[in-house]
PDB file of N, CA and C in Angstrom:
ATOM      1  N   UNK A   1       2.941  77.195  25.018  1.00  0.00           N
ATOM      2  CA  UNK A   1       1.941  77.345  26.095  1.00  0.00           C
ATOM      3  C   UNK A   1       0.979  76.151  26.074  1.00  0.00           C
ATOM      4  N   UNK A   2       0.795  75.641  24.915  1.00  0.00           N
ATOM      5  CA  UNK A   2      -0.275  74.537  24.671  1.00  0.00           C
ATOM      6  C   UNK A   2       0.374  73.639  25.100  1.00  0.00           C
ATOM      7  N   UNK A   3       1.550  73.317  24.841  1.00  0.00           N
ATOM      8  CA  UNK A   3       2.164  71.859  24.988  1.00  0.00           C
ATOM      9  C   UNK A   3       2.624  72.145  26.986  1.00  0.00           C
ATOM     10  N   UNK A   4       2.664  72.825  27.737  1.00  0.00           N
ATOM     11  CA  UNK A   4       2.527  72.986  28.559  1.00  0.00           C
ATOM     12  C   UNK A   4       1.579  72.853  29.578  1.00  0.00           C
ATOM     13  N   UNK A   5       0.465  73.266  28.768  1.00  0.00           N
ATOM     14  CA  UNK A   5      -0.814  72.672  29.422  1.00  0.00           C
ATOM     15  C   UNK A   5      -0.894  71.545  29.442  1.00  0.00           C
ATOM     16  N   UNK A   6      -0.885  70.872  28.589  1.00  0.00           N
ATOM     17  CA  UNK A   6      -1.084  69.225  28.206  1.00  0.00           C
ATOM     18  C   UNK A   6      -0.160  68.478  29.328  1.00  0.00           C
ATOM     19  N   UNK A   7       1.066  69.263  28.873  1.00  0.00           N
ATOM     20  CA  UNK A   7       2.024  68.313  30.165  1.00  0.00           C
ATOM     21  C   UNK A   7       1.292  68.422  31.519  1.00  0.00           C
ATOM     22  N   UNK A   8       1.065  69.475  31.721  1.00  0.00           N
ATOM     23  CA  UNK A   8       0.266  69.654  33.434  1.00  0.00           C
ATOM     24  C   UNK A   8      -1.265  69.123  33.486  1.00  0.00           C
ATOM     25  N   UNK A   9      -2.108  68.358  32.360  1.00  0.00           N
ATOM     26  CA  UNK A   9      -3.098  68.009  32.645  1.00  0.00           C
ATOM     27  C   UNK A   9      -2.856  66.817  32.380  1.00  0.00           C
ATOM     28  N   UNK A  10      -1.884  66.734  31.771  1.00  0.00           N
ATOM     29  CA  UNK A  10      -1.778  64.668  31.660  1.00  0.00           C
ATOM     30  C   UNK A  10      -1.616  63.658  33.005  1.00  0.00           C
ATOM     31  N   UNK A  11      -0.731  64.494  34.033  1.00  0.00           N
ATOM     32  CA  UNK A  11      -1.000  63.674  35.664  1.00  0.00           C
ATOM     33  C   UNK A  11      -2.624  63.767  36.095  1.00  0.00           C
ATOM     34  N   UNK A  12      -2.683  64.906  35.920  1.00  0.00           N
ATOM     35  CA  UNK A  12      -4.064  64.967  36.956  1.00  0.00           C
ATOM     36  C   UNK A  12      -5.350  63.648  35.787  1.00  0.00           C
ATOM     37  N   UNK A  13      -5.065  63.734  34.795  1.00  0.00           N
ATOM     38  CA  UNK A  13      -5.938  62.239  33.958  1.00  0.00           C
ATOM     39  C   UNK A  13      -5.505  61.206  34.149  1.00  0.00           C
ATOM     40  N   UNK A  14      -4.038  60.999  34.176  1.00  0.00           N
ATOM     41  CA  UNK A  14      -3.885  59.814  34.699  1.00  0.00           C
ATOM     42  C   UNK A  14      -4.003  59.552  36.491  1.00  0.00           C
ATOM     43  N   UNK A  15      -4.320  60.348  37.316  1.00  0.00           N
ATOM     44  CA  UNK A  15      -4.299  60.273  38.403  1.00  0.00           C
ATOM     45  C   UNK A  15      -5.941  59.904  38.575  1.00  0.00           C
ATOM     46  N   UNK A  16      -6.752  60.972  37.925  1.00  0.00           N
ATOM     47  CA  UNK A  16      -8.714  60.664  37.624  1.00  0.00           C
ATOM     48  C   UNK A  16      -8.859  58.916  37.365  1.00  0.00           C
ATOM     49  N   UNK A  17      -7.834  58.632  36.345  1.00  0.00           N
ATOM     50  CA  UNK A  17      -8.309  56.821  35.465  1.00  0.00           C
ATOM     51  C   UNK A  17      -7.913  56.032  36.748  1.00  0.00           C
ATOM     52  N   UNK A  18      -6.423  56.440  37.282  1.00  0.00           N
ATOM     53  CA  UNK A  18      -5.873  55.381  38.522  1.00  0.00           C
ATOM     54  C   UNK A  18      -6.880  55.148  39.748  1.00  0.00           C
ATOM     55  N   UNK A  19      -7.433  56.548  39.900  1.00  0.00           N
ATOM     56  CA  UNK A  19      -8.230  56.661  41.741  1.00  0.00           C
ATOM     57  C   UNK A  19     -10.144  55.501  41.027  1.00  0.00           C
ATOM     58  N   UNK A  20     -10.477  55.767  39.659  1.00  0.00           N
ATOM     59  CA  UNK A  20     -11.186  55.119  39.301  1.00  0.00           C
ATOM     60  C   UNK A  20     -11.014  53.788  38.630  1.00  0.00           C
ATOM     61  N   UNK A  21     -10.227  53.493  38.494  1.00  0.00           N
ATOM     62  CA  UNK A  21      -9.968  51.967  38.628  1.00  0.00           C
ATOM     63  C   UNK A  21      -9.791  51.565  39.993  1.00  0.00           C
ATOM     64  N   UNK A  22      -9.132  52.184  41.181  1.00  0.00           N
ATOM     65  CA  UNK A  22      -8.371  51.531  42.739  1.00  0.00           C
ATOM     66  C   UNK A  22     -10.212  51.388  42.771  1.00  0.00           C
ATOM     67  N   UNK A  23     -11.038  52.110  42.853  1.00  0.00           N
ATOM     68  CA  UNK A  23     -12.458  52.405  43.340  1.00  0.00           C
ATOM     69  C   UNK A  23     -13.201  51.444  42.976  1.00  0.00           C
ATOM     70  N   UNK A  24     -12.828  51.025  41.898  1.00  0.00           N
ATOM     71  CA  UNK A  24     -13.959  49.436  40.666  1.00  0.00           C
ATOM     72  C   UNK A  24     -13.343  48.354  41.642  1.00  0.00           C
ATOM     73  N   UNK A  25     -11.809  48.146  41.561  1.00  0.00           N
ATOM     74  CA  UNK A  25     -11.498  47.197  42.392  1.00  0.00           C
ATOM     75  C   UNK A  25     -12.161  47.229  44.203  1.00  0.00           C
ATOM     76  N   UNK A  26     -11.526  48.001  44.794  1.00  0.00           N
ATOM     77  CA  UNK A  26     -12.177  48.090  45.621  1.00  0.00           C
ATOM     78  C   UNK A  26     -13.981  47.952  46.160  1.00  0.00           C
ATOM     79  N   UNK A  27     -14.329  48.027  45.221  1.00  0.00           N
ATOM     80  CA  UNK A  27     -15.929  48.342  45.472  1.00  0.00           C
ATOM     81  C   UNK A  27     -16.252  46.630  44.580  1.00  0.00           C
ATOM     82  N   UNK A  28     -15.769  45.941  43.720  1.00  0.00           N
ATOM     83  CA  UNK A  28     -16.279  44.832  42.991  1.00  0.00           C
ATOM     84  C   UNK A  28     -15.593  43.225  44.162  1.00  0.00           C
TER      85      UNK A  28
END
């Protein structure tokens, strides 16, 4: 169940780091 979670929260963090990096670029 744990290692399940992890799998299903690891996109949505890497999706949080990607949309905040496109945003630094975009905005610098």
């Amino acid at each position: 169940l744990r290692l399940l979670e992890r799998i299903g929260f690891l996109p949505f963090v890497i999706y949080r780091v990607a949309l905040g990096v496109a945003l630094l670029a975009f905005y610098a």
